[in-house]
PDB file of N, CA and C in Angstrom:
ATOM      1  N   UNK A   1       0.844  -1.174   0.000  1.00  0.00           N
ATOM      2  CA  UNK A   1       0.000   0.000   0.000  1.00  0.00           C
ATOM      3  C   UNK A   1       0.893   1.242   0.000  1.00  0.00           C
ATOM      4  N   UNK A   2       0.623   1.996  -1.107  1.00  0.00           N
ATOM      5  CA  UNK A   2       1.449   3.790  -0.932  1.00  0.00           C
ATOM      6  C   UNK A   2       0.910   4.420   0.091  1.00  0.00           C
ATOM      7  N   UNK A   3       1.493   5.206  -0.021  1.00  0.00           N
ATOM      8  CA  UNK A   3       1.526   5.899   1.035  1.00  0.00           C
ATOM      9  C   UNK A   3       0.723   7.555   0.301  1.00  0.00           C
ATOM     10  N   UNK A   4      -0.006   8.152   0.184  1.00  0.00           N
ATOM     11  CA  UNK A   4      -0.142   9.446  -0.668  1.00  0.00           C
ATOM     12  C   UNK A   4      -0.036  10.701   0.492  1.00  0.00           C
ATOM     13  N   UNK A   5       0.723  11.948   0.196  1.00  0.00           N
ATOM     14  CA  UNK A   5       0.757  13.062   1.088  1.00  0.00           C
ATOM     15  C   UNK A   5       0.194  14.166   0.520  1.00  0.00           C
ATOM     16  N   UNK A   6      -1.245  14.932   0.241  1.00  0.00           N
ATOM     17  CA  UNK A   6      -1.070  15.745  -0.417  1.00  0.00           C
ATOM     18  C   UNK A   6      -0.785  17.049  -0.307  1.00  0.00           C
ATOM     19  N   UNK A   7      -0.160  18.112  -1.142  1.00  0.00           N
ATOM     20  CA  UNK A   7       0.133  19.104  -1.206  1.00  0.00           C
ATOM     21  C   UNK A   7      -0.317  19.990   0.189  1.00  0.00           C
ATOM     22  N   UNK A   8       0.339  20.874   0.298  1.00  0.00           N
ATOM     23  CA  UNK A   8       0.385  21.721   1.348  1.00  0.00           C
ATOM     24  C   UNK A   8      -0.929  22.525   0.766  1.00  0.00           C
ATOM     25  N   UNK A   9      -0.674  23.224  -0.986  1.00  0.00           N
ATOM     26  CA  UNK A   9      -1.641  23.999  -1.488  1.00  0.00           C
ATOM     27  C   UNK A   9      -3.192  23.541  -0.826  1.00  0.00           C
ATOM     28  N   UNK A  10      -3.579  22.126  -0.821  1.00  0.00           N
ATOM     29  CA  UNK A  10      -5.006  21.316  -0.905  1.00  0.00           C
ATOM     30  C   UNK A  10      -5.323  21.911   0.626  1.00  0.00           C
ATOM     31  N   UNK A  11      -4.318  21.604   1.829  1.00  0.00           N
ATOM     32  CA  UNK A  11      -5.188  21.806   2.663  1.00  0.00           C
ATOM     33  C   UNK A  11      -4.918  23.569   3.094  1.00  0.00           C
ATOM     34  N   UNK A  12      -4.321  24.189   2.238  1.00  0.00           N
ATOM     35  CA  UNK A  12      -4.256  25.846   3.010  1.00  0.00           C
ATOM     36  C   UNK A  12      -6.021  25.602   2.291  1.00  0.00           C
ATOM     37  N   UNK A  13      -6.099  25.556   1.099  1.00  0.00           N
ATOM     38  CA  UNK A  13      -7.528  25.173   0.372  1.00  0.00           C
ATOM     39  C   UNK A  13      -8.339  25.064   0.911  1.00  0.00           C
ATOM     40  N   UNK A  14      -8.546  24.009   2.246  1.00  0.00           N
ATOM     41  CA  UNK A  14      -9.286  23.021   2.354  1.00  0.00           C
ATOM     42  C   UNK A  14      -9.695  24.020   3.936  1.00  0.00           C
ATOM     43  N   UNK A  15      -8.658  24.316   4.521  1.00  0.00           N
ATOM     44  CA  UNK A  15      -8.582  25.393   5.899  1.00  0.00           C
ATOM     45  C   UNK A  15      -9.218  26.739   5.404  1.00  0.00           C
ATOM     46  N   UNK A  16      -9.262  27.382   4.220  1.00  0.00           N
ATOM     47  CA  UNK A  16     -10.116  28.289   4.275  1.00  0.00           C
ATOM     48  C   UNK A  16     -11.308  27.964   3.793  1.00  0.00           C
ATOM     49  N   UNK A  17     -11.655  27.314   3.051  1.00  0.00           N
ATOM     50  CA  UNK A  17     -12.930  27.065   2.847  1.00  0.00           C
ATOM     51  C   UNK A  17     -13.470  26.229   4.009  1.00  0.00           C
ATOM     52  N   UNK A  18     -13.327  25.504   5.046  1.00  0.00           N
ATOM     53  CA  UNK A  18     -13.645  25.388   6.135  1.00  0.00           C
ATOM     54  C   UNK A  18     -14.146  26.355   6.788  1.00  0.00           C
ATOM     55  N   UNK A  19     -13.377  28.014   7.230  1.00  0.00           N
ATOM     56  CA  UNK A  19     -13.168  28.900   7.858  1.00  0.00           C
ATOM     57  C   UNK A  19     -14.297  29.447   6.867  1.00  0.00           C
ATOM     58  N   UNK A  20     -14.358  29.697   6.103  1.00  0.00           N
ATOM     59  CA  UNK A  20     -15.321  30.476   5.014  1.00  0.00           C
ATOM     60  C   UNK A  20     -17.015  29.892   5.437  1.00  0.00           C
ATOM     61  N   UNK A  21     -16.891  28.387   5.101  1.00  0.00           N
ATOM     62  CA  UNK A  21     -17.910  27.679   5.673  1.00  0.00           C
ATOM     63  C   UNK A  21     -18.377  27.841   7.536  1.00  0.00           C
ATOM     64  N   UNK A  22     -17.419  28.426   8.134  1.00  0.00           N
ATOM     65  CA  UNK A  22     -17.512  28.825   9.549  1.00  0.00           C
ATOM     66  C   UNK A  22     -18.498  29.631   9.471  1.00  0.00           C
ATOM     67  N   UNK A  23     -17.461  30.589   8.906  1.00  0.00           N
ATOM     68  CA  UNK A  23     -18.703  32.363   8.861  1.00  0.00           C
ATOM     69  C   UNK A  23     -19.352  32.160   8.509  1.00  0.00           C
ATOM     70  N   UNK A  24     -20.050  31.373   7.879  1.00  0.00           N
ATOM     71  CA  UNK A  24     -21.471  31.241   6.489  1.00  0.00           C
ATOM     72  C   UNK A  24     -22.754  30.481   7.835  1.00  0.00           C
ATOM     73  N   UNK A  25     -21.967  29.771   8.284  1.00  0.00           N
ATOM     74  CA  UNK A  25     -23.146  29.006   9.620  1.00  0.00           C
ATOM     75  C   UNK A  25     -23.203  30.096  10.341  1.00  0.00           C
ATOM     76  N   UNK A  26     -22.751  31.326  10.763  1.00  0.00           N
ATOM     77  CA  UNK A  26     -22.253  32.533  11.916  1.00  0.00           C
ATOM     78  C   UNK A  26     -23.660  33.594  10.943  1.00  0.00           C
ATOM     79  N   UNK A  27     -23.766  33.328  10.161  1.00  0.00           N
ATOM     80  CA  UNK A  27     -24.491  34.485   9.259  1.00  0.00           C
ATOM     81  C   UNK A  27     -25.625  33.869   9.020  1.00  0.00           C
ATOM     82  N   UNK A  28     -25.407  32.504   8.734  1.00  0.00           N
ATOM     83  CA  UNK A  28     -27.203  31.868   8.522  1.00  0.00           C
ATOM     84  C   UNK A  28     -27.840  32.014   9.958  1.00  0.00           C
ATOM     85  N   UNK A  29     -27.442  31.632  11.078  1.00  0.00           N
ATOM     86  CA  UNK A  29     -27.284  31.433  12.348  1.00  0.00           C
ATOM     87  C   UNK A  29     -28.757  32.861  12.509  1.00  0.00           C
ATOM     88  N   UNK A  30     -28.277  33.469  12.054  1.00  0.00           N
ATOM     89  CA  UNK A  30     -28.874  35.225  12.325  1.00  0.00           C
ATOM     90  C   UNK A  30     -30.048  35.228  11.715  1.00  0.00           C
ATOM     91  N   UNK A  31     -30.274  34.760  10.558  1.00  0.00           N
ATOM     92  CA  UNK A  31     -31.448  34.812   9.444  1.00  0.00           C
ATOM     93  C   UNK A  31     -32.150  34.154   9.640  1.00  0.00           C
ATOM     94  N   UNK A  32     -33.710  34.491   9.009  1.00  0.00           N
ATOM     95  CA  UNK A  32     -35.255  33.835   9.761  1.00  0.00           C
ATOM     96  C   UNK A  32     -35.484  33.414   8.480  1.00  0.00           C
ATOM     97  N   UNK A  33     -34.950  31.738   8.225  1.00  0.00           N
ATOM     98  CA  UNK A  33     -35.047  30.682   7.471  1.00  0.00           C
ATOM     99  C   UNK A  33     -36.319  30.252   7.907  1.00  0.00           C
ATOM    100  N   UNK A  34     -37.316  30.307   8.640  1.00  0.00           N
ATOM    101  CA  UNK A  34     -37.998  28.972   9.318  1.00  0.00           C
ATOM    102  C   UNK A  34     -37.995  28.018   9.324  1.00  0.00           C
ATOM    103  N   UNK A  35     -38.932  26.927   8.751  1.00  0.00           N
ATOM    104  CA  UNK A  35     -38.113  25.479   8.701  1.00  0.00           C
ATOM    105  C   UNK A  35     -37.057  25.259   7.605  1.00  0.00           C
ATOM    106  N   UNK A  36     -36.603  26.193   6.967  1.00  0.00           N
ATOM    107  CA  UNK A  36     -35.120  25.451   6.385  1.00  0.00           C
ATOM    108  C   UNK A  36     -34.247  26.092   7.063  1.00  0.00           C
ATOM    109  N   UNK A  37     -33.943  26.736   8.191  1.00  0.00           N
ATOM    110  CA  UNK A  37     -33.059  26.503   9.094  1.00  0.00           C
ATOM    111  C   UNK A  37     -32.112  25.283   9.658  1.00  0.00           C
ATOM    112  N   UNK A  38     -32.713  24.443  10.038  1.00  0.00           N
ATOM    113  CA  UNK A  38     -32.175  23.060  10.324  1.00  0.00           C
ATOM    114  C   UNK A  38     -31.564  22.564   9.012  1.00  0.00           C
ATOM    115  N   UNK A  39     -31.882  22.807   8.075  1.00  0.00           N
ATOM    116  CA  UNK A  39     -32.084  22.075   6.798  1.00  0.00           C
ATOM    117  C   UNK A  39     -30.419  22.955   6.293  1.00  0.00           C
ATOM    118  N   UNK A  40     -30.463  24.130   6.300  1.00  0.00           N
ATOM    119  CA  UNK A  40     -29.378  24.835   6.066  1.00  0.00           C
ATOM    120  C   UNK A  40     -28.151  24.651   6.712  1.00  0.00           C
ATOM    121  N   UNK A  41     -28.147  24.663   7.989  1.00  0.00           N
ATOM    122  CA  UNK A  41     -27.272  24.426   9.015  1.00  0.00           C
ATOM    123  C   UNK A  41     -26.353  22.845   8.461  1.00  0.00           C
ATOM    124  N   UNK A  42     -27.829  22.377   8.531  1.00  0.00           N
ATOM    125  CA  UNK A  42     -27.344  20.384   8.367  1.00  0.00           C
ATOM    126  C   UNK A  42     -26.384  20.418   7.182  1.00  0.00           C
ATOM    127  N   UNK A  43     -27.520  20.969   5.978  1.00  0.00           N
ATOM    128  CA  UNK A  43     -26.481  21.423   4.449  1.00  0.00           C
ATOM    129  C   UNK A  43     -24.692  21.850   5.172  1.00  0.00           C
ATOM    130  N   UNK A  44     -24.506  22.776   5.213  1.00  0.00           N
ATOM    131  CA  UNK A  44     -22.903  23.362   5.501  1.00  0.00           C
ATOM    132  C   UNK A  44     -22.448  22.595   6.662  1.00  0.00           C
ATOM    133  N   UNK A  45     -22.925  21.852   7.682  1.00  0.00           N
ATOM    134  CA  UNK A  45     -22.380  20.628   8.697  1.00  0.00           C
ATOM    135  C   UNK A  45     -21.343  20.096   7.603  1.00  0.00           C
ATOM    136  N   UNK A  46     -22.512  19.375   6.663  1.00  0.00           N
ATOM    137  CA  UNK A  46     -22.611  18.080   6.287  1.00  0.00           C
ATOM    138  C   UNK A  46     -21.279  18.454   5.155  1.00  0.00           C
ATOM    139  N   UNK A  47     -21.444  19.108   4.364  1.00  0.00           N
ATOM    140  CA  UNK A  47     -20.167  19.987   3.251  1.00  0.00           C
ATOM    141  C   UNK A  47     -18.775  19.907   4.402  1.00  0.00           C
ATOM    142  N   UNK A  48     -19.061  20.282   5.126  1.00  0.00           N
ATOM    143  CA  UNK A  48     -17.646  20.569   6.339  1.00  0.00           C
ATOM    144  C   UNK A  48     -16.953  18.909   6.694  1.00  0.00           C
ATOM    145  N   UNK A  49     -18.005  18.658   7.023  1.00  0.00           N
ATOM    146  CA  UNK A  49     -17.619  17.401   7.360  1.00  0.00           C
ATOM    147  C   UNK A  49     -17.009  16.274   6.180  1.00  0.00           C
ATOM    148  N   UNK A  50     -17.796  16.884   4.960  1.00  0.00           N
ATOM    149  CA  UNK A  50     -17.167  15.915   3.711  1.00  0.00           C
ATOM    150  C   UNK A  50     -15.999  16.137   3.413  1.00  0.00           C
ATOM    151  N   UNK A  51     -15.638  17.584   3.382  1.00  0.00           N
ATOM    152  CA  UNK A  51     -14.010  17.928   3.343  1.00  0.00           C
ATOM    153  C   UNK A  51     -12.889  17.232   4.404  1.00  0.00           C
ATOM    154  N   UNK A  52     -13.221  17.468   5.274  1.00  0.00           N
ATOM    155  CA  UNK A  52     -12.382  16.944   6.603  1.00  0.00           C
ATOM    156  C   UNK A  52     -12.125  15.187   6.132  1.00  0.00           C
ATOM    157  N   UNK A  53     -13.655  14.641   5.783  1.00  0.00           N
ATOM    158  CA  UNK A  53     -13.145  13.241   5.668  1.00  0.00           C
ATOM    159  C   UNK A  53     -12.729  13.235   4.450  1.00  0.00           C
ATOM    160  N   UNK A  54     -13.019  13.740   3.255  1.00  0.00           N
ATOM    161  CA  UNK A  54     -12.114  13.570   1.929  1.00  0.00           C
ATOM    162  C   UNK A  54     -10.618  13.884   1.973  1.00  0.00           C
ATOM    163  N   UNK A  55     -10.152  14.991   2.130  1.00  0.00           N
ATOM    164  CA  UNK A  55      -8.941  15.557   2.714  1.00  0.00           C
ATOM    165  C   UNK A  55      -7.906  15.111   3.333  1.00  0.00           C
ATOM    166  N   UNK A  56      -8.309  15.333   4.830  1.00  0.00           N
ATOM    167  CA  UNK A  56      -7.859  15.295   5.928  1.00  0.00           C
ATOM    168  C   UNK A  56      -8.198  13.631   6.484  1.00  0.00           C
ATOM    169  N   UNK A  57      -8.873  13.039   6.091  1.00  0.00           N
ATOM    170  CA  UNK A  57      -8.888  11.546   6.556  1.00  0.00           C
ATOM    171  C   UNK A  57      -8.036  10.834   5.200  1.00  0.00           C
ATOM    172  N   UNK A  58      -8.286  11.649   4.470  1.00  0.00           N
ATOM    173  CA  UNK A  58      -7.758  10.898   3.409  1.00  0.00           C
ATOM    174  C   UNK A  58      -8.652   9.538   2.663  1.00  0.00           C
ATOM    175  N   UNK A  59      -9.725   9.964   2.349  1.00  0.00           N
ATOM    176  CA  UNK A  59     -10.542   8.880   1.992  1.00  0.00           C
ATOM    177  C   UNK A  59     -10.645   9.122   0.318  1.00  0.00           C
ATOM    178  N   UNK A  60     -10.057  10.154  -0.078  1.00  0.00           N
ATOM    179  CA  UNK A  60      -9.467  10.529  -1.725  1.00  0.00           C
ATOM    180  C   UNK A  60      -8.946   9.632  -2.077  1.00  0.00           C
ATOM    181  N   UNK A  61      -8.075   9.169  -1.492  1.00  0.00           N
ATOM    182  CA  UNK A  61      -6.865   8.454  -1.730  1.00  0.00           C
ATOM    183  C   UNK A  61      -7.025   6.646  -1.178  1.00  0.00           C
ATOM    184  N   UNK A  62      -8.018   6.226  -0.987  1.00  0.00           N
ATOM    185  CA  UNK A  62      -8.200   5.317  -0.049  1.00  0.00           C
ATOM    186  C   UNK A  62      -9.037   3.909  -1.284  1.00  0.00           C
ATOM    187  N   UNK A  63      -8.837   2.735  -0.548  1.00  0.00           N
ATOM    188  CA  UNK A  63      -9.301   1.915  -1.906  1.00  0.00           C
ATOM    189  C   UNK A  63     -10.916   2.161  -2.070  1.00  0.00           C
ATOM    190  N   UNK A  64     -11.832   1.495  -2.683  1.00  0.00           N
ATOM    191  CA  UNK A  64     -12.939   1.167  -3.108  1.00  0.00           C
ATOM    192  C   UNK A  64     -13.479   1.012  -1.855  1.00  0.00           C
ATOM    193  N   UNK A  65     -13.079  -0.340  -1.615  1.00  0.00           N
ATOM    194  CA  UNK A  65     -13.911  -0.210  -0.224  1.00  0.00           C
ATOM    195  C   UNK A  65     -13.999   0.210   1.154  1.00  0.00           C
ATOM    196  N   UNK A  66     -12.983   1.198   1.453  1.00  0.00           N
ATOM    197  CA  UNK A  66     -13.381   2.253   2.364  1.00  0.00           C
ATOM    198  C   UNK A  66     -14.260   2.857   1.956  1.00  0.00           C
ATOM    199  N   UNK A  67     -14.214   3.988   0.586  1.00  0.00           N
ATOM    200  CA  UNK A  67     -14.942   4.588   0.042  1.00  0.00           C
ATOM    201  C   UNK A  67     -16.705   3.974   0.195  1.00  0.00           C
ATOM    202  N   UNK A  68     -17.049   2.785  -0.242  1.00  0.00           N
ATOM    203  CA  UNK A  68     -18.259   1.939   0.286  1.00  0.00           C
ATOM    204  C   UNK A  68     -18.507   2.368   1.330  1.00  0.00           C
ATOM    205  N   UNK A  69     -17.482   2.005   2.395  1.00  0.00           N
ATOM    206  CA  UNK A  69     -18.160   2.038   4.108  1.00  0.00           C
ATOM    207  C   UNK A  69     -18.702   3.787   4.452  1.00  0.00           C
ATOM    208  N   UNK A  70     -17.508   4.240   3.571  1.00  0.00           N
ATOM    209  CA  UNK A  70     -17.881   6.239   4.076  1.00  0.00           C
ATOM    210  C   UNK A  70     -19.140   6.021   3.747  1.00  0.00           C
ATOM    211  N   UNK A  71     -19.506   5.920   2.387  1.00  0.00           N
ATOM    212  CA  UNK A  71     -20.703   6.213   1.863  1.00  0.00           C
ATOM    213  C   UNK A  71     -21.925   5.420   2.895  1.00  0.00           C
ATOM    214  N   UNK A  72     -21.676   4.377   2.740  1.00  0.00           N
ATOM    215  CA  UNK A  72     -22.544   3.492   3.562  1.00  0.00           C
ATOM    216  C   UNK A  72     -22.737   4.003   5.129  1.00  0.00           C
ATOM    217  N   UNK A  73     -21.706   4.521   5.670  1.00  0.00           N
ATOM    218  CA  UNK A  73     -22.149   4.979   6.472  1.00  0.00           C
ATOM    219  C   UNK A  73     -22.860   6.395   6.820  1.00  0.00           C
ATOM    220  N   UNK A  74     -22.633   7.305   5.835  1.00  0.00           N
ATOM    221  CA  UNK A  74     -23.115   8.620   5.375  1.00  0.00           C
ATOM    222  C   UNK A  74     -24.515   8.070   5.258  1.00  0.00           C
ATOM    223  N   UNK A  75     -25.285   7.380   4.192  1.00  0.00           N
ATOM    224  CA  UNK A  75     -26.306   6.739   4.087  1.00  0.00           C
ATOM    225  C   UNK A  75     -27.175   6.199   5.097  1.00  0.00           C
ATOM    226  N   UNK A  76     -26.728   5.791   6.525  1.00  0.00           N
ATOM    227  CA  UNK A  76     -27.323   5.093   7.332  1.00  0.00           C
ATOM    228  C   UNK A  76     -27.840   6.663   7.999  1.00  0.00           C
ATOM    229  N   UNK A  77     -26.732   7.496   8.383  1.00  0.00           N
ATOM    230  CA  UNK A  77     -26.917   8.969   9.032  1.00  0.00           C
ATOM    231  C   UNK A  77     -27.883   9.314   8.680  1.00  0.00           C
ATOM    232  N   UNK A  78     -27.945   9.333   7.215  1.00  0.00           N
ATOM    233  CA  UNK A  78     -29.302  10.159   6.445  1.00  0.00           C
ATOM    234  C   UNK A  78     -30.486   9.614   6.927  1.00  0.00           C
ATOM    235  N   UNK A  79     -30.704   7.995   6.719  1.00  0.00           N
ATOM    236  CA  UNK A  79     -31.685   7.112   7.651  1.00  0.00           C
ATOM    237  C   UNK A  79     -32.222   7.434   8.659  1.00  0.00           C
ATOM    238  N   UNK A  80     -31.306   7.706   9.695  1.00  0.00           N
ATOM    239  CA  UNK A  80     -31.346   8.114  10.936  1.00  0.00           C
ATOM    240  C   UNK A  80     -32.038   9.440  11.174  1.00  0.00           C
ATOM    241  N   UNK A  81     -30.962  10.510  10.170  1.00  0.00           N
ATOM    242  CA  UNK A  81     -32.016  11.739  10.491  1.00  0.00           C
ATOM    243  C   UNK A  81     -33.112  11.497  10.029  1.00  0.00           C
ATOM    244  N   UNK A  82     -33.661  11.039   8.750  1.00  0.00           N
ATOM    245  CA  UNK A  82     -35.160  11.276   8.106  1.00  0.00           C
ATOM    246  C   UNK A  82     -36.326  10.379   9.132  1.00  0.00           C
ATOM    247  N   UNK A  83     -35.564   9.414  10.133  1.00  0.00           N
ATOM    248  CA  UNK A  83     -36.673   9.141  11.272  1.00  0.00           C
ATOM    249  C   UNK A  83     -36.449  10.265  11.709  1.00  0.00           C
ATOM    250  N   UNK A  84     -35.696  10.595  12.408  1.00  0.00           N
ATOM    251  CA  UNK A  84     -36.216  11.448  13.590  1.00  0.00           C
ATOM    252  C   UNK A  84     -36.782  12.521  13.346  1.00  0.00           C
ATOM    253  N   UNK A  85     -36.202  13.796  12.161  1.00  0.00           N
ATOM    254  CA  UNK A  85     -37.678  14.626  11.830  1.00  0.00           C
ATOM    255  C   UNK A  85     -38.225  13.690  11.071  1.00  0.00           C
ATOM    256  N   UNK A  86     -38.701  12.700  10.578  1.00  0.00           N
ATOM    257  CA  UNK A  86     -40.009  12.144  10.830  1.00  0.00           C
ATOM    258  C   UNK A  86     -41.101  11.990  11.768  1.00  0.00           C
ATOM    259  N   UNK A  87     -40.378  12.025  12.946  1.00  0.00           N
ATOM    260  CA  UNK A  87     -41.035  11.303  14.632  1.00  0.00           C
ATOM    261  C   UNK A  87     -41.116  13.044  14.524  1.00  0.00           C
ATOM    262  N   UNK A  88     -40.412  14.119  14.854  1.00  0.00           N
ATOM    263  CA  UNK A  88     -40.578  15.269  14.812  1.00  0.00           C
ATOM    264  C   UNK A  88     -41.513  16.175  14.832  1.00  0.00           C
ATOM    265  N   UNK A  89     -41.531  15.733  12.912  1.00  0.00           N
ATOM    266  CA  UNK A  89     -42.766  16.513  12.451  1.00  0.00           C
ATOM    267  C   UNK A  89     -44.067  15.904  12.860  1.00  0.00           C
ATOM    268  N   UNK A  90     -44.454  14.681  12.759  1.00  0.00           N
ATOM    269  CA  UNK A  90     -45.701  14.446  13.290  1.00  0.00           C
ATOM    270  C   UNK A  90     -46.217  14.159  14.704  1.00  0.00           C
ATOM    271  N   UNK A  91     -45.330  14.970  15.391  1.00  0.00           N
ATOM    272  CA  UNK A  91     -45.769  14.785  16.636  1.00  0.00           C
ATOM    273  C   UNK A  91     -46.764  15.864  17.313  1.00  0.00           C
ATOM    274  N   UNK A  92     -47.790  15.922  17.955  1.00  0.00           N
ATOM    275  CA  UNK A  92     -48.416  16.537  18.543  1.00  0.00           C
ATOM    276  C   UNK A  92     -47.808  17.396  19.749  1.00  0.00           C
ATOM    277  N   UNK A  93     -47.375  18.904  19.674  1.00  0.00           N
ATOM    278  CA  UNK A  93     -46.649  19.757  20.428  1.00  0.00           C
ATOM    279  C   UNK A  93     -47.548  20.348  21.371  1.00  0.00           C
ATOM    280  N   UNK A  94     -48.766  19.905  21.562  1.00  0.00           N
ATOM    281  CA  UNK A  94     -49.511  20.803  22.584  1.00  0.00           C
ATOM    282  C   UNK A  94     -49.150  20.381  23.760  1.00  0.00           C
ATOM    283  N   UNK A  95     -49.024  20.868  24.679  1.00  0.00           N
ATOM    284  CA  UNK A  95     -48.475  20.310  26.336  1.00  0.00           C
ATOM    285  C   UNK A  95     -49.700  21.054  27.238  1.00  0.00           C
ATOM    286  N   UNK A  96     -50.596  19.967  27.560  1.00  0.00           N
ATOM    287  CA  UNK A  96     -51.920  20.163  28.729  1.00  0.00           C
ATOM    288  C   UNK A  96     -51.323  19.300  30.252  1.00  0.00           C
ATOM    289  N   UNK A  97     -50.956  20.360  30.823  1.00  0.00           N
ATOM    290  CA  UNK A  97     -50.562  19.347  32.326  1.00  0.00           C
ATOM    291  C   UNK A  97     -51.887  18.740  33.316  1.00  0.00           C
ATOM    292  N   UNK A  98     -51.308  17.889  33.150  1.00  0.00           N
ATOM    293  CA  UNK A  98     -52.331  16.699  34.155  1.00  0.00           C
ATOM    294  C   UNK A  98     -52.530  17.074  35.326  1.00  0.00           C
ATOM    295  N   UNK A  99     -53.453  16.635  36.020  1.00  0.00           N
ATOM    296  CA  UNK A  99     -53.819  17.150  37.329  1.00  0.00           C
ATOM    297  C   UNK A  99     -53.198  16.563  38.299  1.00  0.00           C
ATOM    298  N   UNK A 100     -52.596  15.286  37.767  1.00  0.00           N
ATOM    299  CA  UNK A 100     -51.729  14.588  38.920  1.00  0.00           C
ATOM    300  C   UNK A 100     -50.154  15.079  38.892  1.00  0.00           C
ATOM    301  N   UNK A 101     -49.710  16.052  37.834  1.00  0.00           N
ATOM    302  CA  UNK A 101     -48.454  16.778  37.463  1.00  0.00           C
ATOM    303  C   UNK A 101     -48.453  18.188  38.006  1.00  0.00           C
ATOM    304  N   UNK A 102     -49.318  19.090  39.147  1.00  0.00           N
ATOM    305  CA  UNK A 102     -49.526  19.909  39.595  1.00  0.00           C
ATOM    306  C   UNK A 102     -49.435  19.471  41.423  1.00  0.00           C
ATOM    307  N   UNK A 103     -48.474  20.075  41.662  1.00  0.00           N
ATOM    308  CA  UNK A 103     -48.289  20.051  43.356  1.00  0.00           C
ATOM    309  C   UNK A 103     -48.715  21.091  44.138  1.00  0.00           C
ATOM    310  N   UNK A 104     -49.507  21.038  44.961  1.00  0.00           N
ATOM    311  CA  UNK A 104     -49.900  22.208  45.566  1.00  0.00           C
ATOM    312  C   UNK A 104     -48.747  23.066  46.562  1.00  0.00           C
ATOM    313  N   UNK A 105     -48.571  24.502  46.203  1.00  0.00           N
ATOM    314  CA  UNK A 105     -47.849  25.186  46.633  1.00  0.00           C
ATOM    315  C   UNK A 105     -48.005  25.251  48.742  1.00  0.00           C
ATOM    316  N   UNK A 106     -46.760  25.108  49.685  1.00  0.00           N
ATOM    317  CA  UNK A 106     -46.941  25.496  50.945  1.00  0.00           C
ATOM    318  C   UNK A 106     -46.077  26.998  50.691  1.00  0.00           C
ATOM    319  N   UNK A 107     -46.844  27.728  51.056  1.00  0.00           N
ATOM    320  CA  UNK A 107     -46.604  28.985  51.381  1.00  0.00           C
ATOM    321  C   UNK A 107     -45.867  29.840  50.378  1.00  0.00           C
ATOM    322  N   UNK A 108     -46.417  29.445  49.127  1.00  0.00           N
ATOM    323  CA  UNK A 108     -45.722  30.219  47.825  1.00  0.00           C
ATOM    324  C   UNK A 108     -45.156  29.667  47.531  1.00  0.00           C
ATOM    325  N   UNK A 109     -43.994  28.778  48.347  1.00  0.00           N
ATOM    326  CA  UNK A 109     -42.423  27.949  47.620  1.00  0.00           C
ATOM    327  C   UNK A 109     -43.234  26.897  46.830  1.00  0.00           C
ATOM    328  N   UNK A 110     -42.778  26.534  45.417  1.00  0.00           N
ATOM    329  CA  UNK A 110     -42.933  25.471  44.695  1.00  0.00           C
ATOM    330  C   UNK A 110     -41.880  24.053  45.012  1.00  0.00           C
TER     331      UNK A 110
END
């Protein structure tokens, strides 16, 4: 197995567009996306995170089947999130407290 090192150029590259991608979450962060907020955020996570492992893990350079497992495991993530805002979105957010979830106050202190 070689060994591959790449260029110094790739990751000054790879460190500002990281840093670029910083500020860009620092600025969405501020803006009234409504629900594509999450959706935005996740977007530039998910970009950040692909660099770091392409790059910097070195999975560019890596055989076939690492490449499989990244993916495969990228794939399961996606799984994962689309349950949970699944469970999310259809959940009923009204909160009615029960009468057995109310303690009666001694002398003001709760």
């Amino acid at each position: 197995m070689t060994q591959h090192i790449d260029s110094v150029k790739a990751y000054v590259g790879v460190f500002i567009a990281l840093i670029i991608l910083t500020f860009t979450t620092v600025y969405v962060s501020q803006l009234e996306l409504g629900e594509f907020h999450i959706i935005v955020a996740l977007l530039i996570a998910f970009i950040k995170a692909s660099l770091v492992a392409w790059i910097f893990m070195g999975v560019r350079h890596s055989s076939k089947m690492t490449r499989l497992f990244v993916v495969a495991g990228l794939l399961w993530l996606g799984i994962m999130m689309l349950i949970t805002f699944g469970d999310y979105t259809t959940r009923i957010w009204d909160y009615t407290p029960q009468p057995w979830s109310q303690k009666p106050t001694v002398g003001g202190v709760h």
